[in-house]
C-alpha atoms as a PDB file:
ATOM      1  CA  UNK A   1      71.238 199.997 -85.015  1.00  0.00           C
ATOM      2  CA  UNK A   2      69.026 202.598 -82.855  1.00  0.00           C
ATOM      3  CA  UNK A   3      66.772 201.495 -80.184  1.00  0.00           C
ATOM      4  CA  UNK A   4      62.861 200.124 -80.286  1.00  0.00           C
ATOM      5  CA  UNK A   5      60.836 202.264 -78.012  1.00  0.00           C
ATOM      6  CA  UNK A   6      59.103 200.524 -75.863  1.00  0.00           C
ATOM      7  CA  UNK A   7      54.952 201.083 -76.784  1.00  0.00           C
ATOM      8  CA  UNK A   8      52.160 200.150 -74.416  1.00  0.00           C
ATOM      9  CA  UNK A   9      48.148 200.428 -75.696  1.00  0.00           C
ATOM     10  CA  UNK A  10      45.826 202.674 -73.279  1.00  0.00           C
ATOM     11  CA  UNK A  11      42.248 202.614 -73.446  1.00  0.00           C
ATOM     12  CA  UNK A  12      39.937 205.113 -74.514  1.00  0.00           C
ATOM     13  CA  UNK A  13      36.729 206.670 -72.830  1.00  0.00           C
ATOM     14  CA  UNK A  14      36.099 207.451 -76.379  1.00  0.00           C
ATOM     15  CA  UNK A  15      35.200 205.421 -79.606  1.00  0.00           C
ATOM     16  CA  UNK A  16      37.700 205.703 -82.220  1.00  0.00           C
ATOM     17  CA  UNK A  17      40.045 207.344 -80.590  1.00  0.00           C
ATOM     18  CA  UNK A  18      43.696 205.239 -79.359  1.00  0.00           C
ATOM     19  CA  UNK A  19      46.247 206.423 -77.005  1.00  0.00           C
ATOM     20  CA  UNK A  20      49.755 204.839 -76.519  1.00  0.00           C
ATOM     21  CA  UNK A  21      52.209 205.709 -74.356  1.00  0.00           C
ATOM     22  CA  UNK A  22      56.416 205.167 -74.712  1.00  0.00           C
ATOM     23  CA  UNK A  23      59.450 205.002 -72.863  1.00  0.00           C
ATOM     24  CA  UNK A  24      60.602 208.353 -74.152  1.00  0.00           C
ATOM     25  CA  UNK A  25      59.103 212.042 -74.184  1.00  0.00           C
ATOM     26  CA  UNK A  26      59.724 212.991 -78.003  1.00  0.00           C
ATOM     27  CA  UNK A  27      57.888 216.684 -78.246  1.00  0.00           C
ATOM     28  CA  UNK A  28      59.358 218.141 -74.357  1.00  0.00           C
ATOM     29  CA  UNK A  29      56.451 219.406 -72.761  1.00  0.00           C
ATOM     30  CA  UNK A  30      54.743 221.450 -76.186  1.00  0.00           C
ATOM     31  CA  UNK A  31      51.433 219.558 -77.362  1.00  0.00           C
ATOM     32  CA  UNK A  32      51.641 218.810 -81.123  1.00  0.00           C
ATOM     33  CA  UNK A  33      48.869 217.880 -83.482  1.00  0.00           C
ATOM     34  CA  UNK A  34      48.629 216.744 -87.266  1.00  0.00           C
ATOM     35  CA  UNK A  35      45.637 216.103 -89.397  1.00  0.00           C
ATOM     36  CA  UNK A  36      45.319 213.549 -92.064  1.00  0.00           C
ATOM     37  CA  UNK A  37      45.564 214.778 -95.579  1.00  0.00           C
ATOM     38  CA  UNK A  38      47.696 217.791 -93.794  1.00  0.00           C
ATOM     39  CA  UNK A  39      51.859 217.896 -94.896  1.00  0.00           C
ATOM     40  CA  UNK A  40      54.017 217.479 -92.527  1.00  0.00           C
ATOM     41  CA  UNK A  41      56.769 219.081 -92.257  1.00  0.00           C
ATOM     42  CA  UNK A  42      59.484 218.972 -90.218  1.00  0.00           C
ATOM     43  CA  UNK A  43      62.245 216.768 -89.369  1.00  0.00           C
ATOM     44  CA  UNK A  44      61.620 216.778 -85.201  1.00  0.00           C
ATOM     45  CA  UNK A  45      61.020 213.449 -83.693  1.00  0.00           C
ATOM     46  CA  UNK A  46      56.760 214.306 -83.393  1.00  0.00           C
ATOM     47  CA  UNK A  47      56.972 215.418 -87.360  1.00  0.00           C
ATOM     48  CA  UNK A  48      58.817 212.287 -88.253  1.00  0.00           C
ATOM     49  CA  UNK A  49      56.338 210.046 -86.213  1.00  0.00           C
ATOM     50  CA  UNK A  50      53.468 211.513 -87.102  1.00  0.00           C
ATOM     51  CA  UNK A  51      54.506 211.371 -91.166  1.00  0.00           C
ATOM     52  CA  UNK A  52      54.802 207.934 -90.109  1.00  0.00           C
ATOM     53  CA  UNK A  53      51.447 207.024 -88.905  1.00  0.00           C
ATOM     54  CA  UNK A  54      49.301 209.232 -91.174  1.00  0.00           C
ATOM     55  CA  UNK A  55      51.681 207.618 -93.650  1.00  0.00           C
ATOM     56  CA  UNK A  56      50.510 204.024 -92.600  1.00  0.00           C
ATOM     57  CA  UNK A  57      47.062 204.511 -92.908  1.00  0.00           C
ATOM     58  CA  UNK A  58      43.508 204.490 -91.079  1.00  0.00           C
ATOM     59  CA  UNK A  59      43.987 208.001 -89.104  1.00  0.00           C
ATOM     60  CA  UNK A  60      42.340 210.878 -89.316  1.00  0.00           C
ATOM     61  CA  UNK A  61      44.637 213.220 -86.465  1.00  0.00           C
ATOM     62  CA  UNK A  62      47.740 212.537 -84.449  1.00  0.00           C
ATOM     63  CA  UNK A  63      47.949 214.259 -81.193  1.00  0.00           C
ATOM     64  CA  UNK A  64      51.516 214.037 -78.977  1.00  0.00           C
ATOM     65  CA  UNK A  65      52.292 215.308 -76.140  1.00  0.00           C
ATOM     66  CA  UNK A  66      55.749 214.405 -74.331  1.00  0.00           C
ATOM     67  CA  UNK A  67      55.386 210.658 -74.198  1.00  0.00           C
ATOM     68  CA  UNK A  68      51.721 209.938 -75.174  1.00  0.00           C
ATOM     69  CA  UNK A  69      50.702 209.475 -78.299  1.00  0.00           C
ATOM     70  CA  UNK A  70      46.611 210.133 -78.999  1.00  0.00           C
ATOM     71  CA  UNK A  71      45.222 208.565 -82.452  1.00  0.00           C
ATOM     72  CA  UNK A  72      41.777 210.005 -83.800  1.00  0.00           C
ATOM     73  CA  UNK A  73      40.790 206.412 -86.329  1.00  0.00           C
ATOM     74  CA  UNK A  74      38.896 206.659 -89.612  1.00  0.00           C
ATOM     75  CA  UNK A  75      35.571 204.787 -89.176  1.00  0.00           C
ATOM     76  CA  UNK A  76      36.276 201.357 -89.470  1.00  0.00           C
ATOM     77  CA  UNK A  77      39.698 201.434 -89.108  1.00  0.00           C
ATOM     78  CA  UNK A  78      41.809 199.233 -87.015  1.00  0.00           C
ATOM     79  CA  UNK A  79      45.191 199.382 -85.256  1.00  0.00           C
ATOM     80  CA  UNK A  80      47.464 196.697 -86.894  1.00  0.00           C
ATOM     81  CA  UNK A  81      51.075 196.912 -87.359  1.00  0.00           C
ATOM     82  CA  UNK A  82      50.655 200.844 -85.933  1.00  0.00           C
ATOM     83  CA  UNK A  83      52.260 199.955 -82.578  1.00  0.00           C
ATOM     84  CA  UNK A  84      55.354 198.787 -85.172  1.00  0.00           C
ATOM     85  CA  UNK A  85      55.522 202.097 -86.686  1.00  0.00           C
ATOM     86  CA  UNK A  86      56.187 203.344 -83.154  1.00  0.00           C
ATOM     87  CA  UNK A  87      58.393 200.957 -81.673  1.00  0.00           C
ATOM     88  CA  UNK A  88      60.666 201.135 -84.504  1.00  0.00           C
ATOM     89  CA  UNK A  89      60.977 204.966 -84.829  1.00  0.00           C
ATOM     90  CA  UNK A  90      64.432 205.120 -83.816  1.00  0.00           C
ATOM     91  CA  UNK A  91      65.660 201.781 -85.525  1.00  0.00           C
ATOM     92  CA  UNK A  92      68.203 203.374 -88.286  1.00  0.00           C
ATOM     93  CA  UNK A  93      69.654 200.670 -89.952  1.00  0.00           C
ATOM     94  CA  UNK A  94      67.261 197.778 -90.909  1.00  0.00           C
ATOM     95  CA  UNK A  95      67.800 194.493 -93.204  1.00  0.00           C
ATOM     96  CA  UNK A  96      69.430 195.041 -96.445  1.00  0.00           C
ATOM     97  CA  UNK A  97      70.918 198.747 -95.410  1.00  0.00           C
ATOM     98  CA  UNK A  98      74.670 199.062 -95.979  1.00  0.00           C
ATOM     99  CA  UNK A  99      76.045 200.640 -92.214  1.00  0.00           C
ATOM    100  CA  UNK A 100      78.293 203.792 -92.719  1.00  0.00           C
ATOM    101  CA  UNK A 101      82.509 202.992 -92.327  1.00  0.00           C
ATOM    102  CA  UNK A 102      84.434 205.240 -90.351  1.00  0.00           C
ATOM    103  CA  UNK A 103      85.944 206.138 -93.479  1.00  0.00           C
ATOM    104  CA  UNK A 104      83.020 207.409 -95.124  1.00  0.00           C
END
């Protein structure tokens, strides 16, 4: 259950540095930014995706703003399975996760 958001790759002028953009603005029109080794805190959309990411590995900062999503990369780092992380923020209900009754 939920719904993949839709993730497309943009180039950089810069090395090191990724930007994505989605099918969805997830921070309104505030700019929000998180730093690796940082908590984060929060249970917002941009707090739960960037927890995500930094969680995943690789990136030193997470900038967001509406619907783009800027990556600062540690040195050597690449960008597998990160797109994933994004596409599937909204999925609730994966493989092997018991759905709620009506009941309950």
């Amino acid at each position: 259950m939920g719904q993949p958001v839709t993730v497309v790759k943009k180039p950089s002028s810069r090395p090191g540095v990724i930007r994505y953009e989605i099918n969805r603005a997830i921070t309104g029109m505030g700019h929000e930014r998180y730093k690796a080794n940082t908590e984060v805190t929060g249970d917002r959309p941009a707090d739960v995706l960037a927890r995500r990411l930094l969680d995943h590995g690789g990136i030193d900062g997470v900038h967001i703003n509406a619907n783009v999503i800027t990556l600062d990369l540690q040195k050597g780092a690449d960008t597998t399975g990160i797109e994933d992380v994004i596409s599937d923020m909204f999925i609730y209900y994966r493989p092997g996760v018991e759905v709620p009754s009506f009941e309950e």
